[in-house]
C-alpha atoms as a PDB file:
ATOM      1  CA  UNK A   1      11.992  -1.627  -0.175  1.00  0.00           C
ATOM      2  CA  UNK A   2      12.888   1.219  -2.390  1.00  0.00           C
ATOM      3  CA  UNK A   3      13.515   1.129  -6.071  1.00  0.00           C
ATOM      4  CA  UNK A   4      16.777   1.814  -7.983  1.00  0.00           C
ATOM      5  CA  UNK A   5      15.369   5.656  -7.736  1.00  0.00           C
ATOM      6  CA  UNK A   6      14.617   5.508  -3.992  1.00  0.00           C
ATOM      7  CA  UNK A   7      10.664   5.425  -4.602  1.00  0.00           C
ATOM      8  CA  UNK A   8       9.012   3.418  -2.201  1.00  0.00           C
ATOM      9  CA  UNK A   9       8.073   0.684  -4.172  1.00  0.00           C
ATOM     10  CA  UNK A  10       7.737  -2.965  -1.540  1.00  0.00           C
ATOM     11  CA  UNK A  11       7.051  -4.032   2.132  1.00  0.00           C
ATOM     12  CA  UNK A  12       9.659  -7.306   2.660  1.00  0.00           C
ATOM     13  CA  UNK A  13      10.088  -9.964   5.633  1.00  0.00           C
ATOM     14  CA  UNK A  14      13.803  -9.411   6.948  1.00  0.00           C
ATOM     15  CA  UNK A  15      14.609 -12.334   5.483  1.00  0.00           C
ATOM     16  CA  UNK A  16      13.625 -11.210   2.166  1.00  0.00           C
ATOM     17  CA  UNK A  17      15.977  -8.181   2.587  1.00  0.00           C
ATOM     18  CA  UNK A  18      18.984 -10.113   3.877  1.00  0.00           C
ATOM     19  CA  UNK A  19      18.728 -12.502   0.994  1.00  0.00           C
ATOM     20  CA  UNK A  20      18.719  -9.339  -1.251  1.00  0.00           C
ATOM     21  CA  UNK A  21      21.877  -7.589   0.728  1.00  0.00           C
ATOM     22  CA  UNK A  22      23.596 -11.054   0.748  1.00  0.00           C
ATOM     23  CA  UNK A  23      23.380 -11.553  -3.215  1.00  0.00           C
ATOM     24  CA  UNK A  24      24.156  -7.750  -3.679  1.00  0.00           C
ATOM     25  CA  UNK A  25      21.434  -7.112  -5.518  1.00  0.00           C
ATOM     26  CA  UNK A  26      20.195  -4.420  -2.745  1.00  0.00           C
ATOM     27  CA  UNK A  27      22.215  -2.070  -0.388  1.00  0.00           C
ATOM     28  CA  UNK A  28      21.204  -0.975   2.714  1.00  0.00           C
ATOM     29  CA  UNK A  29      20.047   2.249   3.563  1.00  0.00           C
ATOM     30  CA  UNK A  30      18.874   2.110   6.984  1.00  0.00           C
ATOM     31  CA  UNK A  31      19.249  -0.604   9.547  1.00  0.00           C
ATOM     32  CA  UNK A  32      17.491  -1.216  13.351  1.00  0.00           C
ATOM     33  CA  UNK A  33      20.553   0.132  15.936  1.00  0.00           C
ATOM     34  CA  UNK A  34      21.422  -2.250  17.977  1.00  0.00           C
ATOM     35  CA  UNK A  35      19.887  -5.987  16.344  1.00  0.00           C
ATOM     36  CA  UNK A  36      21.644  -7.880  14.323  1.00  0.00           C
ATOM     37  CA  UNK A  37      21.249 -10.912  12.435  1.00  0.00           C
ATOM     38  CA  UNK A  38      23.582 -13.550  12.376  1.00  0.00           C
ATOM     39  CA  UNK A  39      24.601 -16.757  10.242  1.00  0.00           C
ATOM     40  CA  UNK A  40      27.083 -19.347  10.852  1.00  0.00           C
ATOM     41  CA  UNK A  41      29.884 -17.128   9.325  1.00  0.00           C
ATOM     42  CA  UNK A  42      28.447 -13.746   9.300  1.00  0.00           C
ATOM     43  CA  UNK A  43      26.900 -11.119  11.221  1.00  0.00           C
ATOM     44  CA  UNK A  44      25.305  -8.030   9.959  1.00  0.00           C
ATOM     45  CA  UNK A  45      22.821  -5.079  10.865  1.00  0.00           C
ATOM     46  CA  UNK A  46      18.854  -6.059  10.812  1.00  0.00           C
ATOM     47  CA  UNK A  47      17.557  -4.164   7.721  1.00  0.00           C
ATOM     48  CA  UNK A  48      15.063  -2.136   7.619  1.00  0.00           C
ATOM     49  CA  UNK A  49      14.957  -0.091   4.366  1.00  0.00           C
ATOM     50  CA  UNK A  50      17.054  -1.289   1.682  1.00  0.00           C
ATOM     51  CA  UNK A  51      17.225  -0.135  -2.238  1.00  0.00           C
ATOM     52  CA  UNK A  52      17.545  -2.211  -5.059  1.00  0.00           C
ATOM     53  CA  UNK A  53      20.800  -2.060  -7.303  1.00  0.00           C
ATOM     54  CA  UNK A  54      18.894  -1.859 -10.582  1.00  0.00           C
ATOM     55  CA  UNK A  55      15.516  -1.027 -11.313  1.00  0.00           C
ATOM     56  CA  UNK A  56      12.688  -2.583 -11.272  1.00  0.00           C
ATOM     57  CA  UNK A  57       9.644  -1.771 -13.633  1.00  0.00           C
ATOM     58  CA  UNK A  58       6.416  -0.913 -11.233  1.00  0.00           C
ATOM     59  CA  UNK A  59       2.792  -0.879 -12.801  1.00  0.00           C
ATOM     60  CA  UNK A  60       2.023   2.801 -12.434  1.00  0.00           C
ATOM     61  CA  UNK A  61      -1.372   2.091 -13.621  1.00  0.00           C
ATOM     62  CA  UNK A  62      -3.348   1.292 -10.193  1.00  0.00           C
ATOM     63  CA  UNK A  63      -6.702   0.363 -12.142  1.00  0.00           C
ATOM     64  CA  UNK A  64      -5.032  -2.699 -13.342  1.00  0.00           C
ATOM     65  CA  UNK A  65      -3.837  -3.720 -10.343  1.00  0.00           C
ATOM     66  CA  UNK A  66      -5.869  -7.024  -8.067  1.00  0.00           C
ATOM     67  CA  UNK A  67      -8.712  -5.914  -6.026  1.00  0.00           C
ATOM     68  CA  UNK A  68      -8.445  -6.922  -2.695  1.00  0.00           C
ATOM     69  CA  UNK A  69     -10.776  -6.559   0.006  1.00  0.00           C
ATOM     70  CA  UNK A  70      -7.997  -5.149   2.138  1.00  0.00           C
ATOM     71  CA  UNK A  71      -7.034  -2.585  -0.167  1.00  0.00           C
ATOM     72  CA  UNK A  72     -10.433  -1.556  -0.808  1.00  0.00           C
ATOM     73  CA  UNK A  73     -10.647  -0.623   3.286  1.00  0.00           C
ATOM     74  CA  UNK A  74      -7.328   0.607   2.706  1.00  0.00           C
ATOM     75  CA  UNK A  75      -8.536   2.987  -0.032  1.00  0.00           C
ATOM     76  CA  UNK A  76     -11.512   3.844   1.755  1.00  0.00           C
ATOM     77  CA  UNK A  77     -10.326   4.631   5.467  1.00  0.00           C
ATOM     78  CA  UNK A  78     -11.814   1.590   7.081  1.00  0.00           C
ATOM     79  CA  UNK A  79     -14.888   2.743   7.130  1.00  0.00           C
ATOM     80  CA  UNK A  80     -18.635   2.159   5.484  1.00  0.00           C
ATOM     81  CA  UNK A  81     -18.997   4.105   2.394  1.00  0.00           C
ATOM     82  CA  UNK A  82     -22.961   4.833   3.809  1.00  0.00           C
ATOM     83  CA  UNK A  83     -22.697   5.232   7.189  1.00  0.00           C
ATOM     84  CA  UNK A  84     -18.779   5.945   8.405  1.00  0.00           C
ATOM     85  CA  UNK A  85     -19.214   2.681  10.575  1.00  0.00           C
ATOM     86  CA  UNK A  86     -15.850   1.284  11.254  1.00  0.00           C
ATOM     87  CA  UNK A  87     -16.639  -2.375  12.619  1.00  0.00           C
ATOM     88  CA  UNK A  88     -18.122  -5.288  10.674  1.00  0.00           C
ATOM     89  CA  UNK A  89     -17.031  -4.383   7.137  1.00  0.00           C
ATOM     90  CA  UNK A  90     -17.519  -6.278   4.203  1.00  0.00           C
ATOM     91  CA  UNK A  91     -17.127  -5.046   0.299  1.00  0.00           C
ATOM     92  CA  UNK A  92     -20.518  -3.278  -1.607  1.00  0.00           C
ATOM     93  CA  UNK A  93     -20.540  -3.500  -5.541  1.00  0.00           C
ATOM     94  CA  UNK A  94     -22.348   0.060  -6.190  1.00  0.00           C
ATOM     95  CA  UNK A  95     -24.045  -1.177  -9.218  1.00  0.00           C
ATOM     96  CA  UNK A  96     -25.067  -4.690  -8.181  1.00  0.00           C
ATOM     97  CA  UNK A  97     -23.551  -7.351 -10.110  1.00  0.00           C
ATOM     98  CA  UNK A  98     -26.913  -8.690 -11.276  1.00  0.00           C
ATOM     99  CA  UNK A  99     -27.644  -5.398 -12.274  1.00  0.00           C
ATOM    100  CA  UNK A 100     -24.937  -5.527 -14.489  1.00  0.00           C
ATOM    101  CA  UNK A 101     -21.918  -4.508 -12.068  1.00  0.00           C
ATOM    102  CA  UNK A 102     -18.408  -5.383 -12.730  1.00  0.00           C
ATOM    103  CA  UNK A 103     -15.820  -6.223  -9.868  1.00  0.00           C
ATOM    104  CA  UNK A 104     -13.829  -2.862 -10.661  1.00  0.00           C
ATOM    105  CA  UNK A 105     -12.385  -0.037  -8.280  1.00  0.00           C
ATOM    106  CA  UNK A 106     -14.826   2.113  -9.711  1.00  0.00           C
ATOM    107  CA  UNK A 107     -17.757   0.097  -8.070  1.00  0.00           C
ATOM    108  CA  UNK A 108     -16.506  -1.422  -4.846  1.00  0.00           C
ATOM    109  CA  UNK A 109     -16.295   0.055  -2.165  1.00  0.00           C
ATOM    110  CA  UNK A 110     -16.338  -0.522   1.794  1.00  0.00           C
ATOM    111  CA  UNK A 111     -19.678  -1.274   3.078  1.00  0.00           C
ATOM    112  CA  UNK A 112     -20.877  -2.212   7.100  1.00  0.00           C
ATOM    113  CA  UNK A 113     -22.637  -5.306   6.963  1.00  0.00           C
ATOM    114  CA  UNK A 114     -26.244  -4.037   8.046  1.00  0.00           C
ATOM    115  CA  UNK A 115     -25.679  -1.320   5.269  1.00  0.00           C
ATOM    116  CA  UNK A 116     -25.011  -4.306   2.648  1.00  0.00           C
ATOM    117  CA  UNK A 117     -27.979  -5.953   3.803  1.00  0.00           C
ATOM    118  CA  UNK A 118     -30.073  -2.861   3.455  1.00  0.00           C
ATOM    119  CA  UNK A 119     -29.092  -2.478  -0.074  1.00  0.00           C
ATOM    120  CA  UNK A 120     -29.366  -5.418  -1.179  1.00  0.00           C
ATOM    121  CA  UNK A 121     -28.845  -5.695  -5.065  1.00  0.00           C
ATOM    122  CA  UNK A 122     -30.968  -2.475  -5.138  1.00  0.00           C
ATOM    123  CA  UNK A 123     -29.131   0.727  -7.789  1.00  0.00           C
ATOM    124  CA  UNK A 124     -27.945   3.309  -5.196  1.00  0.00           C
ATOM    125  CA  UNK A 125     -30.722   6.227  -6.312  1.00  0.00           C
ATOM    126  CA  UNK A 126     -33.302   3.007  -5.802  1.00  0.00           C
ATOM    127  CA  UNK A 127     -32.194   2.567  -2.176  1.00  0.00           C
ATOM    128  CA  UNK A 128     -31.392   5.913  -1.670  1.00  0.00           C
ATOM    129  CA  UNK A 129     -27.929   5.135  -0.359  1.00  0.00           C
ATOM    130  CA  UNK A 130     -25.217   6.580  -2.015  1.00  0.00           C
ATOM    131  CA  UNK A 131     -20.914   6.461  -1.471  1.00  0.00           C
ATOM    132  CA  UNK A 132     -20.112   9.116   0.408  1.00  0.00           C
ATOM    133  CA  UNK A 133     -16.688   8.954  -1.826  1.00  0.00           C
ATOM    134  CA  UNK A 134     -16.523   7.565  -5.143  1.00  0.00           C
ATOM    135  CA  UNK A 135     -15.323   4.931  -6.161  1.00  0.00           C
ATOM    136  CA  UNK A 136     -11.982   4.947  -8.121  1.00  0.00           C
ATOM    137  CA  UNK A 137      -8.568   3.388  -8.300  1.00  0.00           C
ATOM    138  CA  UNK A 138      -6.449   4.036  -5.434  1.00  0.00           C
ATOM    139  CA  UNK A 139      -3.142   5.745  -5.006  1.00  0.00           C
ATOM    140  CA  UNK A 140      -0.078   3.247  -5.138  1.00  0.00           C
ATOM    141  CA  UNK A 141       1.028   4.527  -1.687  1.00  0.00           C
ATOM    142  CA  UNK A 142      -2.091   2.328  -0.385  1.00  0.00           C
ATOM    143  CA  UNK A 143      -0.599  -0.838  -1.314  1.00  0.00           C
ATOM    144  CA  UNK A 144       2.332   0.131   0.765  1.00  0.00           C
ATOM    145  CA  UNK A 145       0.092   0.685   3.787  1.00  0.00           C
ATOM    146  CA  UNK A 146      -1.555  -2.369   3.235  1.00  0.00           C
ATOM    147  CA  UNK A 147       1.340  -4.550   3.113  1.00  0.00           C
ATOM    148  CA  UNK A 148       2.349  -2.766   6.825  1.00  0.00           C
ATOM    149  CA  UNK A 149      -0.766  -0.954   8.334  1.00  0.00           C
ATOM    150  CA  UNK A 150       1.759   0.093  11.211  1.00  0.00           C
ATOM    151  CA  UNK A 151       4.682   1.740   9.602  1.00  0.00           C
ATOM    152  CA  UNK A 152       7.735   2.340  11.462  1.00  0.00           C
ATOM    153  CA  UNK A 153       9.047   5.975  12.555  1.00  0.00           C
ATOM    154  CA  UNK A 154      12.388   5.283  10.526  1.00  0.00           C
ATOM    155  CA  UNK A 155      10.218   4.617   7.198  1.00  0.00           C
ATOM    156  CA  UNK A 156       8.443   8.194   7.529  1.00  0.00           C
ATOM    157  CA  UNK A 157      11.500   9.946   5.316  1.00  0.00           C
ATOM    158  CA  UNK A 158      11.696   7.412   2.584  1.00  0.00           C
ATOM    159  CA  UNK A 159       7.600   7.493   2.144  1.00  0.00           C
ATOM    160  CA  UNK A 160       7.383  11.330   1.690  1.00  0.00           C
ATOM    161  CA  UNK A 161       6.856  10.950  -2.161  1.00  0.00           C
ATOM    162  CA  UNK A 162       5.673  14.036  -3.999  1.00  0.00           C
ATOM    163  CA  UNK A 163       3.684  13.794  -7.291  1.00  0.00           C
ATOM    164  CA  UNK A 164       5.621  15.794  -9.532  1.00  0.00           C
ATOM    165  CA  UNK A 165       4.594  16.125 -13.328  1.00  0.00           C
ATOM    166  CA  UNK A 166       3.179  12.484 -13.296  1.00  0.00           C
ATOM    167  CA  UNK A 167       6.026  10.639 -11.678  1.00  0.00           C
ATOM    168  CA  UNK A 168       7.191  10.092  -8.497  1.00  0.00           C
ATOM    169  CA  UNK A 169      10.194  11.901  -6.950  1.00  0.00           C
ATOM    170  CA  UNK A 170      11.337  11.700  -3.101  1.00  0.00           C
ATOM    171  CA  UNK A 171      11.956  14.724  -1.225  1.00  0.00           C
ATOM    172  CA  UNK A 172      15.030  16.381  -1.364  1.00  0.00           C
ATOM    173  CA  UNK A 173      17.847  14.258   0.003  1.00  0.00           C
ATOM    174  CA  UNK A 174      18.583  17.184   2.509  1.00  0.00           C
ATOM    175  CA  UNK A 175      14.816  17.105   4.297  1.00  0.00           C
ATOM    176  CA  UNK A 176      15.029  13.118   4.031  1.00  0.00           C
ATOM    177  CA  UNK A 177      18.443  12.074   5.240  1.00  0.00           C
ATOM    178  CA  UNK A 178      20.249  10.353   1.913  1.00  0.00           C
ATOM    179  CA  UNK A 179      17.574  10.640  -0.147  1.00  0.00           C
ATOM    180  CA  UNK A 180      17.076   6.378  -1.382  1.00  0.00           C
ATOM    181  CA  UNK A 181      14.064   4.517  -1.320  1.00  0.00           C
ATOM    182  CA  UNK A 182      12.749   1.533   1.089  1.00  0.00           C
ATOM    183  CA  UNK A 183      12.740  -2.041   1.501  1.00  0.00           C
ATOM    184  CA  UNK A 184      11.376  -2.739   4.793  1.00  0.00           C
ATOM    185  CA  UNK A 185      11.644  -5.966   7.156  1.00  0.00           C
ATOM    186  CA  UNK A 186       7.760  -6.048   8.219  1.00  0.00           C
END
């Protein structure tokens, strides 16, 4: 789903999206050729990125968003912050929460399971294991990706966003297509 100014800003259901094209409150930008969805008076295209009418505030501030264990292996490419492993992950605080260790993106990250066990509630210089990234807040885009870890071909346009002067702007219209941002029927 795209916001007002076509910035990415929601992954939908289709139903979602038809509810929002059906009370106006969304238009549709692109739509799957060939499906359609119909009701017992009306037919129309299945949606696949739509933009809302009006816009609608987004917290820019990722630190404040929920921590999830998905978007943590979002954030950190689905892999073990120690040892790259990409199987049996689970979430490592850094700084061990007896240790004094808060639940923030700034020490959490993903951790294999035999790598978790090996630290144990040890400090990182104690164990000698340290992040290969640190820890911080992720970009919004990863919440996008998390919401639909397989994105569709037609989406690729409407997610180039470019950080421009500490706001988001979409490519130019020209490069893109029309140039409005995405609702998506996941």
């Amino acid at each position: 789903m795209l916001n007002a100014t076509y910035e990415p800003i929601n992954v939908c259901t289709v139903r979602r999206a038809a509810v929002l094209l059906l009370k106006e409150r969304a238009e549709l930008i692109e739509d799957r050729t060939g499906t359609t969805l119909h009701s017992a008076t009306e037919v129309m295209p299945r949606p696949e990125v739509i933009r809302l009418k009006r816009y609608a505030p987004v917290p820019r501030h990722t630190a404040t968003r929920r921590i999830t264990r998905r978007a943590i292996f979002a954030r950190d490419g689905w892999a073990c912050q120690y040892c790259d492993a990409k199987s049996d992950l689970t979430v490592d605080h850094v700084i061990p929460r007896a240790k004094g260790g808060g639940s923030t993106w700034d020490n959490v990250v993903a951790c294999c399971a035999p790598c978790n066990r090996r630290k144990g509630d040890m400090l990182p210089h104690v164990a000698k294991m340290h992040p290969r990234n640190t820890p911080r807040a992720p970009h919004p885009d990863v919440f996008i990706h998390v919401a639909a870890p397989r994105t569709p071909s037609i989406w690729e346009p409407w997610l180039r966003v470019v950080a421009r002067r500490g706001e988001a702007l979409v490519e130019s219209a020209a490069s893109a297509g029309s140039g409005e941002a995405w609702a998506t029927a996941a």
